[in-house]
PDB file of N, CA and C in Angstrom:
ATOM      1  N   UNK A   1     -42.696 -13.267  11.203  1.00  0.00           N
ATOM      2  CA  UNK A   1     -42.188 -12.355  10.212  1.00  0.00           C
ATOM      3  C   UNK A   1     -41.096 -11.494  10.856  1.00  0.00           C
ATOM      4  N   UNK A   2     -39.954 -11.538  10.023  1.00  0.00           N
ATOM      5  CA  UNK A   2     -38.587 -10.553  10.802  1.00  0.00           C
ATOM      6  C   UNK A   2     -39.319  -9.478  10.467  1.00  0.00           C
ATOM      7  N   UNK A   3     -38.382  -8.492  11.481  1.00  0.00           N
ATOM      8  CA  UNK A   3     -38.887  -6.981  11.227  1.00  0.00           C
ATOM      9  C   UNK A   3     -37.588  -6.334  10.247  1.00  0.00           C
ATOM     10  N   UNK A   4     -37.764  -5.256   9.864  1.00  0.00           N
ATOM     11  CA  UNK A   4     -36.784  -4.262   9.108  1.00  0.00           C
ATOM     12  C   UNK A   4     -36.120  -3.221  10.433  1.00  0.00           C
ATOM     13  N   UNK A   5     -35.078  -3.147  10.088  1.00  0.00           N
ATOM     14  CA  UNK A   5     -34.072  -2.946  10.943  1.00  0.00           C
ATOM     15  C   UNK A   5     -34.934  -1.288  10.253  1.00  0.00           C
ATOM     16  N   UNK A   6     -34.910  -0.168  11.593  1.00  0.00           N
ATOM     17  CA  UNK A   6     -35.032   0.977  11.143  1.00  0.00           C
ATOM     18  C   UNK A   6     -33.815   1.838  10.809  1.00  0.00           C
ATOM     19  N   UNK A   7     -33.451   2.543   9.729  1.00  0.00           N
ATOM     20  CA  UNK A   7     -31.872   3.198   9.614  1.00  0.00           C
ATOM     21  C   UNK A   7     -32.054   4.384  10.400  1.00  0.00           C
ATOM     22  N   UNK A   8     -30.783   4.681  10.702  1.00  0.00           N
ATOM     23  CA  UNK A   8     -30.727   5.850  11.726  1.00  0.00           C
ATOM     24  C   UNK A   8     -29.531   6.716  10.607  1.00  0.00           C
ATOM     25  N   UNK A   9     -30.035   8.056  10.236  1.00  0.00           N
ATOM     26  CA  UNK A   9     -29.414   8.675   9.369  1.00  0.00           C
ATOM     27  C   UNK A   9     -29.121  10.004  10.249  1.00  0.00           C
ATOM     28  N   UNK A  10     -27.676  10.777  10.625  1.00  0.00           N
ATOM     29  CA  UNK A  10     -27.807  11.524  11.439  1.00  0.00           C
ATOM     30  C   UNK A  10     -26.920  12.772  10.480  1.00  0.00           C
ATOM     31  N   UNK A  11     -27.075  12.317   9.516  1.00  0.00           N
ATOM     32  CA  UNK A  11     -26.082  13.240   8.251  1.00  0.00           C
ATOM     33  C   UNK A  11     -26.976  13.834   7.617  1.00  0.00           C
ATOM     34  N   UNK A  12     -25.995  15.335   6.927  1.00  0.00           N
ATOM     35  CA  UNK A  12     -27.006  16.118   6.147  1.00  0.00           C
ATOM     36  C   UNK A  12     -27.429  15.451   4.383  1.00  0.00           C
ATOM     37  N   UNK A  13     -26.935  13.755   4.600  1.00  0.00           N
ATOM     38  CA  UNK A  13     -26.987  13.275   3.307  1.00  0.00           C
ATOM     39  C   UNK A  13     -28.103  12.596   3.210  1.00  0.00           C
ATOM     40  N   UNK A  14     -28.877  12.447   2.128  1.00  0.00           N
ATOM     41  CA  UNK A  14     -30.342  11.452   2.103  1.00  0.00           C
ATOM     42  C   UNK A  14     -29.301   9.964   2.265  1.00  0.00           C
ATOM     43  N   UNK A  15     -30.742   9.059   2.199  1.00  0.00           N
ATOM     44  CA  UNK A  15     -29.787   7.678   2.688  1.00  0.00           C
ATOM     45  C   UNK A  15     -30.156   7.565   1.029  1.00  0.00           C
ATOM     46  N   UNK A  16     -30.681   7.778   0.175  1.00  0.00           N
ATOM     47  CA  UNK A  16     -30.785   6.947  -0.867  1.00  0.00           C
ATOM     48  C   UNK A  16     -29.243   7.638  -1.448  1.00  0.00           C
ATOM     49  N   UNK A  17     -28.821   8.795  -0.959  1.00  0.00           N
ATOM     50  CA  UNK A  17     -27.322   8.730  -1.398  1.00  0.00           C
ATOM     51  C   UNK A  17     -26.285   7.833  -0.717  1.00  0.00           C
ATOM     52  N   UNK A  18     -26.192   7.729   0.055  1.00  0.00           N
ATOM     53  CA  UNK A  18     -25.401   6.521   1.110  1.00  0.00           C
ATOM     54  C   UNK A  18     -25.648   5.046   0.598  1.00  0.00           C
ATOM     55  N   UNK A  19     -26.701   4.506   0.400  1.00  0.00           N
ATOM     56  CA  UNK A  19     -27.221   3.527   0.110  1.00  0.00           C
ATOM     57  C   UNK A  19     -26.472   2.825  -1.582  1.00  0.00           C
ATOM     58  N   UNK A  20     -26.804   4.731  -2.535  1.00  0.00           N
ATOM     59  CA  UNK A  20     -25.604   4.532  -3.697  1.00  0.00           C
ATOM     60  C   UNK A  20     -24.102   4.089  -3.439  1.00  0.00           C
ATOM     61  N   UNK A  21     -23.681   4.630  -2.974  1.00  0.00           N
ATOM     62  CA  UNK A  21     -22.432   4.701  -2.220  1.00  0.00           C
ATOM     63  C   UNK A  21     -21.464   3.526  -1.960  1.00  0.00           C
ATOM     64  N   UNK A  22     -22.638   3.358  -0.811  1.00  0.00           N
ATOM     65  CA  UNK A  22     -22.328   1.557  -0.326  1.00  0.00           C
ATOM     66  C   UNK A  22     -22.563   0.814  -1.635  1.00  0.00           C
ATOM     67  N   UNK A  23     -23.227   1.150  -2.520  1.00  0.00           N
ATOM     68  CA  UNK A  23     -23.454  -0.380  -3.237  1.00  0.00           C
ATOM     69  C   UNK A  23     -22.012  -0.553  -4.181  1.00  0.00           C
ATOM     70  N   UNK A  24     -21.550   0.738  -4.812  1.00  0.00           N
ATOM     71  CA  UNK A  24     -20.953   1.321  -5.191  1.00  0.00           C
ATOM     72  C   UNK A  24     -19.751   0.776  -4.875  1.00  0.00           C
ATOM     73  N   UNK A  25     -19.049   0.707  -3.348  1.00  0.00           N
ATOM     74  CA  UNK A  25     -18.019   0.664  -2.943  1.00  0.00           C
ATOM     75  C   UNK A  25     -17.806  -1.358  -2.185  1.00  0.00           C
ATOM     76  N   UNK A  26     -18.941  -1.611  -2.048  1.00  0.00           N
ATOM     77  CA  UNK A  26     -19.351  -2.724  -1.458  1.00  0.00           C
ATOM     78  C   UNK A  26     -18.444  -3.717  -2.397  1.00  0.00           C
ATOM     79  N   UNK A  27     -18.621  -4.076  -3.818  1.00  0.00           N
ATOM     80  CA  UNK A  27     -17.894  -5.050  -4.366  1.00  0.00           C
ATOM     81  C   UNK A  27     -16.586  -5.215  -4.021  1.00  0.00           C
ATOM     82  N   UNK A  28     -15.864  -3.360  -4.162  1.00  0.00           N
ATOM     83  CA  UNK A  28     -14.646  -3.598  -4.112  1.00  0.00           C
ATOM     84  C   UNK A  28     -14.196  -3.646  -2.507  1.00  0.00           C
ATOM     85  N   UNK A  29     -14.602  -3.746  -1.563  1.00  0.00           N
ATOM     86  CA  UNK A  29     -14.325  -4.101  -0.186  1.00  0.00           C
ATOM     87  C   UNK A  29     -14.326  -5.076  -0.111  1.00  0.00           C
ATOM     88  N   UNK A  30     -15.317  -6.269  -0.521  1.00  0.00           N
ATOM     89  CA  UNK A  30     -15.316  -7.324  -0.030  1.00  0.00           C
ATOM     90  C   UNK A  30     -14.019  -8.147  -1.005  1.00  0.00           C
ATOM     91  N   UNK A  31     -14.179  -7.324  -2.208  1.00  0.00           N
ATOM     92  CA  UNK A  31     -12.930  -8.162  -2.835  1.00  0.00           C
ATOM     93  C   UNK A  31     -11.519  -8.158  -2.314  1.00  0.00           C
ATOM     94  N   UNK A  32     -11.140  -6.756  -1.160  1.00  0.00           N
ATOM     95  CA  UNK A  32      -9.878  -6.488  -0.550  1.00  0.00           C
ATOM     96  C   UNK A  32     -10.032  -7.853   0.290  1.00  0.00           C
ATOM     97  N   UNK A  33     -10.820  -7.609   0.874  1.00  0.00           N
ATOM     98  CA  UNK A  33     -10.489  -8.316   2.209  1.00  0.00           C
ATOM     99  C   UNK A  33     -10.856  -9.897   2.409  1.00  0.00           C
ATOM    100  N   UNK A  34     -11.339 -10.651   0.837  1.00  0.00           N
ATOM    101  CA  UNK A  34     -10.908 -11.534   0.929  1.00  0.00           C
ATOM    102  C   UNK A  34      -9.539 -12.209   0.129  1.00  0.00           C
ATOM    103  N   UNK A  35      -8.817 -11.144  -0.510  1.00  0.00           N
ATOM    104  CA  UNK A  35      -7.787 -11.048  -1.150  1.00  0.00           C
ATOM    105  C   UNK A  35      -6.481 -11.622   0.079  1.00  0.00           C
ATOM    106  N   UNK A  36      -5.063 -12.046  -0.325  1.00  0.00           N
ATOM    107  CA  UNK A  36      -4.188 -12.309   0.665  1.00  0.00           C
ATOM    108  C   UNK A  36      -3.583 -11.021   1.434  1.00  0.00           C
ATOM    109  N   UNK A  37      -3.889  -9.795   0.528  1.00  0.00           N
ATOM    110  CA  UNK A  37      -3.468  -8.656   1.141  1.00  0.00           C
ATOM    111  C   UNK A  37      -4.085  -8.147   2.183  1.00  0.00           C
ATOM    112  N   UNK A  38      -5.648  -8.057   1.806  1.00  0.00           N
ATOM    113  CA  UNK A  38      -6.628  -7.544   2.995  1.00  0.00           C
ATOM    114  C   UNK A  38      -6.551  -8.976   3.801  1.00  0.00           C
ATOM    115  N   UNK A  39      -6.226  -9.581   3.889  1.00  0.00           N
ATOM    116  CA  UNK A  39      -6.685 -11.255   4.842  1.00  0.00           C
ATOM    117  C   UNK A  39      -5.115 -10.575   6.068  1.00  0.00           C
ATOM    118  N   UNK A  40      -4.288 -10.498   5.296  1.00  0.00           N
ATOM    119  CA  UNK A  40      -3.054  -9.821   6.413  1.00  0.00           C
ATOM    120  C   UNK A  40      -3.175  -8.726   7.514  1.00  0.00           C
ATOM    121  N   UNK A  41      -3.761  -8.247   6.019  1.00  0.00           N
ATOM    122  CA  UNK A  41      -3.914  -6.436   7.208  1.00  0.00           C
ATOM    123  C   UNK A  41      -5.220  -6.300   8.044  1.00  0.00           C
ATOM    124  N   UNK A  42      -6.270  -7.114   7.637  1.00  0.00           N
ATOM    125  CA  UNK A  42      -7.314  -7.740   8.805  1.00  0.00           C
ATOM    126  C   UNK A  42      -6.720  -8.208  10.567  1.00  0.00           C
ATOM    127  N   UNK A  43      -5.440  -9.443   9.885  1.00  0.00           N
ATOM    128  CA  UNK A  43      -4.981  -9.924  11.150  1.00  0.00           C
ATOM    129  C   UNK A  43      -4.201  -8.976  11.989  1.00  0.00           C
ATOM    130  N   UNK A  44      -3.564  -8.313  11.089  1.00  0.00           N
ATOM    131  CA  UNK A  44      -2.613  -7.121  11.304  1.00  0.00           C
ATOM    132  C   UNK A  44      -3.510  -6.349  12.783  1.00  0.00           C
ATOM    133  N   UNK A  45      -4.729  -5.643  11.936  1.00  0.00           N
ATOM    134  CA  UNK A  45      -5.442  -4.935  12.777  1.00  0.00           C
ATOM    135  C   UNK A  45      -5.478  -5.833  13.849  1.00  0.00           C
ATOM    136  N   UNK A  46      -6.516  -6.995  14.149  1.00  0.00           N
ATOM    137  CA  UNK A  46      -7.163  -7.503  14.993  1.00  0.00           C
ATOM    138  C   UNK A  46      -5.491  -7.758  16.133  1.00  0.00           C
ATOM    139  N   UNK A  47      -4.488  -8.038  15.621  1.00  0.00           N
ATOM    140  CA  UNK A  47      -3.301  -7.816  16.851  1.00  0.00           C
ATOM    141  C   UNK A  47      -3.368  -6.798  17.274  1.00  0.00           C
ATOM    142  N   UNK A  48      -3.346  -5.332  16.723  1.00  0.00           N
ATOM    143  CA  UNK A  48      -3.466  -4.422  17.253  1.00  0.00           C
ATOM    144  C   UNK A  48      -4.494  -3.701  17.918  1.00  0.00           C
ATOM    145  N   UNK A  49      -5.734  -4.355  17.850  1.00  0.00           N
ATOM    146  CA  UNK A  49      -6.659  -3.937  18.490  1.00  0.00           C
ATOM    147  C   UNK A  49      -6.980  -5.202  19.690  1.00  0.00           C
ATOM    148  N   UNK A  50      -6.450  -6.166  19.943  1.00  0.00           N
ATOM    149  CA  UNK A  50      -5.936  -7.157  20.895  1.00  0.00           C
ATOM    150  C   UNK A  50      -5.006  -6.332  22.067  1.00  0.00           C
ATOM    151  N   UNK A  51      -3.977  -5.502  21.589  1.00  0.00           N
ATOM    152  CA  UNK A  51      -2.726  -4.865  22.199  1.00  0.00           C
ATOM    153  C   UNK A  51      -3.476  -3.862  22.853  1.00  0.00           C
ATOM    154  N   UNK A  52      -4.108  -3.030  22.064  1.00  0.00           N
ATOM    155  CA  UNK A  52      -4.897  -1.940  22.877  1.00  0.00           C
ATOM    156  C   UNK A  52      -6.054  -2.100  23.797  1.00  0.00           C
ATOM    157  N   UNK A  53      -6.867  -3.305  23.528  1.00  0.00           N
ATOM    158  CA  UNK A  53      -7.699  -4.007  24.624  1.00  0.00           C
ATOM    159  C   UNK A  53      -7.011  -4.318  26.101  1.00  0.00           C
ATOM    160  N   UNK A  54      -5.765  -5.022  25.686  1.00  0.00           N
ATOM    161  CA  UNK A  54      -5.261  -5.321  26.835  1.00  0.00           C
ATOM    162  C   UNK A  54      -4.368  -3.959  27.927  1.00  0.00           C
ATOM    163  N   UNK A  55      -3.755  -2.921  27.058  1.00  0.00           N
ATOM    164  CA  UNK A  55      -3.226  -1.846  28.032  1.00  0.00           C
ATOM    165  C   UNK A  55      -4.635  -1.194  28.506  1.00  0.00           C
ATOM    166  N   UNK A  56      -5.174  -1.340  27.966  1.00  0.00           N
ATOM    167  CA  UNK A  56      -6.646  -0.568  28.522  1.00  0.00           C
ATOM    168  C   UNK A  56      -7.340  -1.284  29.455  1.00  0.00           C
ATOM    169  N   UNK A  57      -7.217  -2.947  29.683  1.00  0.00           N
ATOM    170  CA  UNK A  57      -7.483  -3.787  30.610  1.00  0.00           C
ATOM    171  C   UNK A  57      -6.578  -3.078  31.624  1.00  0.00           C
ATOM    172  N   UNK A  58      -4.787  -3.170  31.441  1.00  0.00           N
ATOM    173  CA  UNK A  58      -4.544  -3.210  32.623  1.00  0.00           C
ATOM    174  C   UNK A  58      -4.357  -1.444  33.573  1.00  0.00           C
ATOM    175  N   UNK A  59      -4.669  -0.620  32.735  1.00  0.00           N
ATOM    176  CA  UNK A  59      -4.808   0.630  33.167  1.00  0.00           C
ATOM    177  C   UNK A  59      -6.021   0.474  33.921  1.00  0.00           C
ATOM    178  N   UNK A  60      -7.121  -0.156  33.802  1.00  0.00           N
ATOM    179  CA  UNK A  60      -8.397  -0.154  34.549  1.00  0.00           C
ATOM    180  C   UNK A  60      -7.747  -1.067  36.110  1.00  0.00           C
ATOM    181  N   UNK A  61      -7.066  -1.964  35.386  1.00  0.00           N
ATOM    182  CA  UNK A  61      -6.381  -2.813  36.962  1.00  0.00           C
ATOM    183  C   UNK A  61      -5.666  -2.223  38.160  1.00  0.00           C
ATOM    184  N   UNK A  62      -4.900  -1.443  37.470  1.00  0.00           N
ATOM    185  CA  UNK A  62      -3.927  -0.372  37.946  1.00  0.00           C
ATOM    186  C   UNK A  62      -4.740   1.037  38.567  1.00  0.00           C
ATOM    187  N   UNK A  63      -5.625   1.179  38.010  1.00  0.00           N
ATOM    188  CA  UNK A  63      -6.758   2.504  38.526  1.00  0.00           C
ATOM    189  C   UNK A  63      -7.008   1.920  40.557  1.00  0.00           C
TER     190      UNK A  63
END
């Protein structure tokens, strides 16, 4: 039997408000980002968080 992931709530918000929230906002996220617009600005990011992995690689090289 899987277990249930325990939530860790560190906000002055109940989770059954968060939980609204997400459900709330959940359709329209997943609809961005499998859209051609969010599919761009996904790759977009992931170059730029590629670019910053690597100056941060070589600043550790350079240390």
């Amino acid at each position: 039997m899987a277990r249930k992931k325990k939530i860790i709530n560190n906000t002055p918000y109940p989770q059954h408000a968060i939980d609204a929230v997400a459900r709330c906002l959940w359709p329209d996220i997943v609809a961005f980002f499998e859209s051609e617009e969010g599919q761009k600005e996904f790759e977009a990011w992931k170059r730029q968080q590629d670019k910053e992995n690597m100056e941060q690689e070589n600043q550790l090289k350079a240390a």
